[in-house]
C-alpha atoms as a PDB file:
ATOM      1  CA  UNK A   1     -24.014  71.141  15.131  1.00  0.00           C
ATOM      2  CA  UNK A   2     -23.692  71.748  11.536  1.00  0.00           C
ATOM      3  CA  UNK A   3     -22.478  75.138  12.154  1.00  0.00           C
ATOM      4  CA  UNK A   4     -19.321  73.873  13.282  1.00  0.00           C
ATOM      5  CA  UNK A   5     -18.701  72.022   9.414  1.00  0.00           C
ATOM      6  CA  UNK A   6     -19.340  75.142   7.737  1.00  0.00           C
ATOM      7  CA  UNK A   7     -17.720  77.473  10.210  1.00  0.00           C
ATOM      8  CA  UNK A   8     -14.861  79.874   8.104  1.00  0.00           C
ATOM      9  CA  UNK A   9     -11.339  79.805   9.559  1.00  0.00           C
ATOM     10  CA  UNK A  10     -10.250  82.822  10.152  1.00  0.00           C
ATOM     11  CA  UNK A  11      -7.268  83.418   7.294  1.00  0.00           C
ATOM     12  CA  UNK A  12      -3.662  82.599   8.336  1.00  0.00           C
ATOM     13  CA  UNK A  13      -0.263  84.204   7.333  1.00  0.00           C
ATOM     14  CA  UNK A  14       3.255  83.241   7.361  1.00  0.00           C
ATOM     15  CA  UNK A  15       5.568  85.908   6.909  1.00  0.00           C
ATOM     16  CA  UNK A  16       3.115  88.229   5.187  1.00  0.00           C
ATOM     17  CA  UNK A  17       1.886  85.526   2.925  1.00  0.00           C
ATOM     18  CA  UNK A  18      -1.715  84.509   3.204  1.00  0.00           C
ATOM     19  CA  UNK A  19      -2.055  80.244   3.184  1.00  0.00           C
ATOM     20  CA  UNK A  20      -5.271  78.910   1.095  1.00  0.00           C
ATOM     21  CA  UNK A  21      -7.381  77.343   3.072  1.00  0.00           C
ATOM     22  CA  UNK A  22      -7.182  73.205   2.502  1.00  0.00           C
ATOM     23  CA  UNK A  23      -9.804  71.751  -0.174  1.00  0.00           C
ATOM     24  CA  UNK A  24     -10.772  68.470  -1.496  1.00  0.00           C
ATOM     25  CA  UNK A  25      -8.638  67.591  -5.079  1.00  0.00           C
ATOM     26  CA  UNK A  26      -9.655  65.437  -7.274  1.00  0.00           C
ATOM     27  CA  UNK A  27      -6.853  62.921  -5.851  1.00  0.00           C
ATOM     28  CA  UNK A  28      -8.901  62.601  -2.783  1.00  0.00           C
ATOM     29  CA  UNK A  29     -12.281  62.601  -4.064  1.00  0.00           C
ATOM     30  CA  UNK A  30     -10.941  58.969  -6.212  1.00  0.00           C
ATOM     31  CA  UNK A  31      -9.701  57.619  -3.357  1.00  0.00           C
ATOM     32  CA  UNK A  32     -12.646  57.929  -1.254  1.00  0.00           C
ATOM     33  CA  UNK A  33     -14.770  56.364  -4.010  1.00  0.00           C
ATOM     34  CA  UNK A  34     -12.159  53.775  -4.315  1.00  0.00           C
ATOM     35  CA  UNK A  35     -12.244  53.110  -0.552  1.00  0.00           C
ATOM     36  CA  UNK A  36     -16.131  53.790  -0.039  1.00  0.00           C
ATOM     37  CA  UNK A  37     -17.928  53.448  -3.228  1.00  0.00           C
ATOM     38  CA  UNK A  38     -16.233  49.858  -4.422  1.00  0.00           C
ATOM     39  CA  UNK A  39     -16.908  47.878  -0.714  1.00  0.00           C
ATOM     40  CA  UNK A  40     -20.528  49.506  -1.260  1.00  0.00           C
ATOM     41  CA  UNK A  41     -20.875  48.182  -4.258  1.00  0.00           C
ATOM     42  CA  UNK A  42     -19.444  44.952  -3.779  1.00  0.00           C
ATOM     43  CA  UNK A  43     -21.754  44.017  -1.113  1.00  0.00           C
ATOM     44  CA  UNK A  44     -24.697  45.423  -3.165  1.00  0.00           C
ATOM     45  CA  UNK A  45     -23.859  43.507  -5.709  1.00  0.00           C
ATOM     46  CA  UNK A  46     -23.181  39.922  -3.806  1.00  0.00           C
ATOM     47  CA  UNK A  47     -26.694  40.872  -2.248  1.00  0.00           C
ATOM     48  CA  UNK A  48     -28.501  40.790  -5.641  1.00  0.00           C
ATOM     49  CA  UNK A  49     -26.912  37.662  -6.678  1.00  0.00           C
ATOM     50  CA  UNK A  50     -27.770  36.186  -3.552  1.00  0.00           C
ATOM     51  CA  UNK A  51     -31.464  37.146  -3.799  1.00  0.00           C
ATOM     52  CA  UNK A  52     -31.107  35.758  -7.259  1.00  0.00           C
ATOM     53  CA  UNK A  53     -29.880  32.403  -6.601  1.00  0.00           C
ATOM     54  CA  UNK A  54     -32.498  31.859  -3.407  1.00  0.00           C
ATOM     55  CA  UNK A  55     -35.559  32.929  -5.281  1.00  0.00           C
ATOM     56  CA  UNK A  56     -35.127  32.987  -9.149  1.00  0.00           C
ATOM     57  CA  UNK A  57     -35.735  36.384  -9.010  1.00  0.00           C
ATOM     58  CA  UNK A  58     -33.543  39.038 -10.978  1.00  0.00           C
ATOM     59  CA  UNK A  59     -33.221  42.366  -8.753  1.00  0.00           C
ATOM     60  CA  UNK A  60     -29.845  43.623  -9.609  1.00  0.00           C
ATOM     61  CA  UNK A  61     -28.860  46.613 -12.035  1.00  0.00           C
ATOM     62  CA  UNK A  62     -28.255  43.945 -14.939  1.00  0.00           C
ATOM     63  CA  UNK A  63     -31.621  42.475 -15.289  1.00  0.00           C
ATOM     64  CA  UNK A  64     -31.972  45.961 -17.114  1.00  0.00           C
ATOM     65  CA  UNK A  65     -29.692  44.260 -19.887  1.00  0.00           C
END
């Protein structure tokens, strides 16, 4: 299964020119931390306080504070 991930294209021309193969920019890694990271860490966070508020009990990141 993983073979298929890391599986090499073979390379493509147009018109004698050779066409890089696509890559991740740094445009796209943002935006996936923007669309993954923050919802994660939202609900992480609303967690914590929750836990917080029902038993008195610091466990977030900011107890460290």
């Amino acid at each position: 299964m993983w073979k298929k991930f890391f599986k090499r294209h073979p390379v493509q021309t147009v018109m004698g020119h050779r066409i890089p193969e696509p890559r991740y920019t740094g445009m796209a890694v943002l935006w996936a931390m923007i669309y993954l990271g923050l919802p994660v860490l939202a609900v992480g966070t609303l967690i914590d306080a929750l836990i917080q508020l029902a038993t008195g009990v610091c466990t977030g990141l900011w107890c460290y504070f």
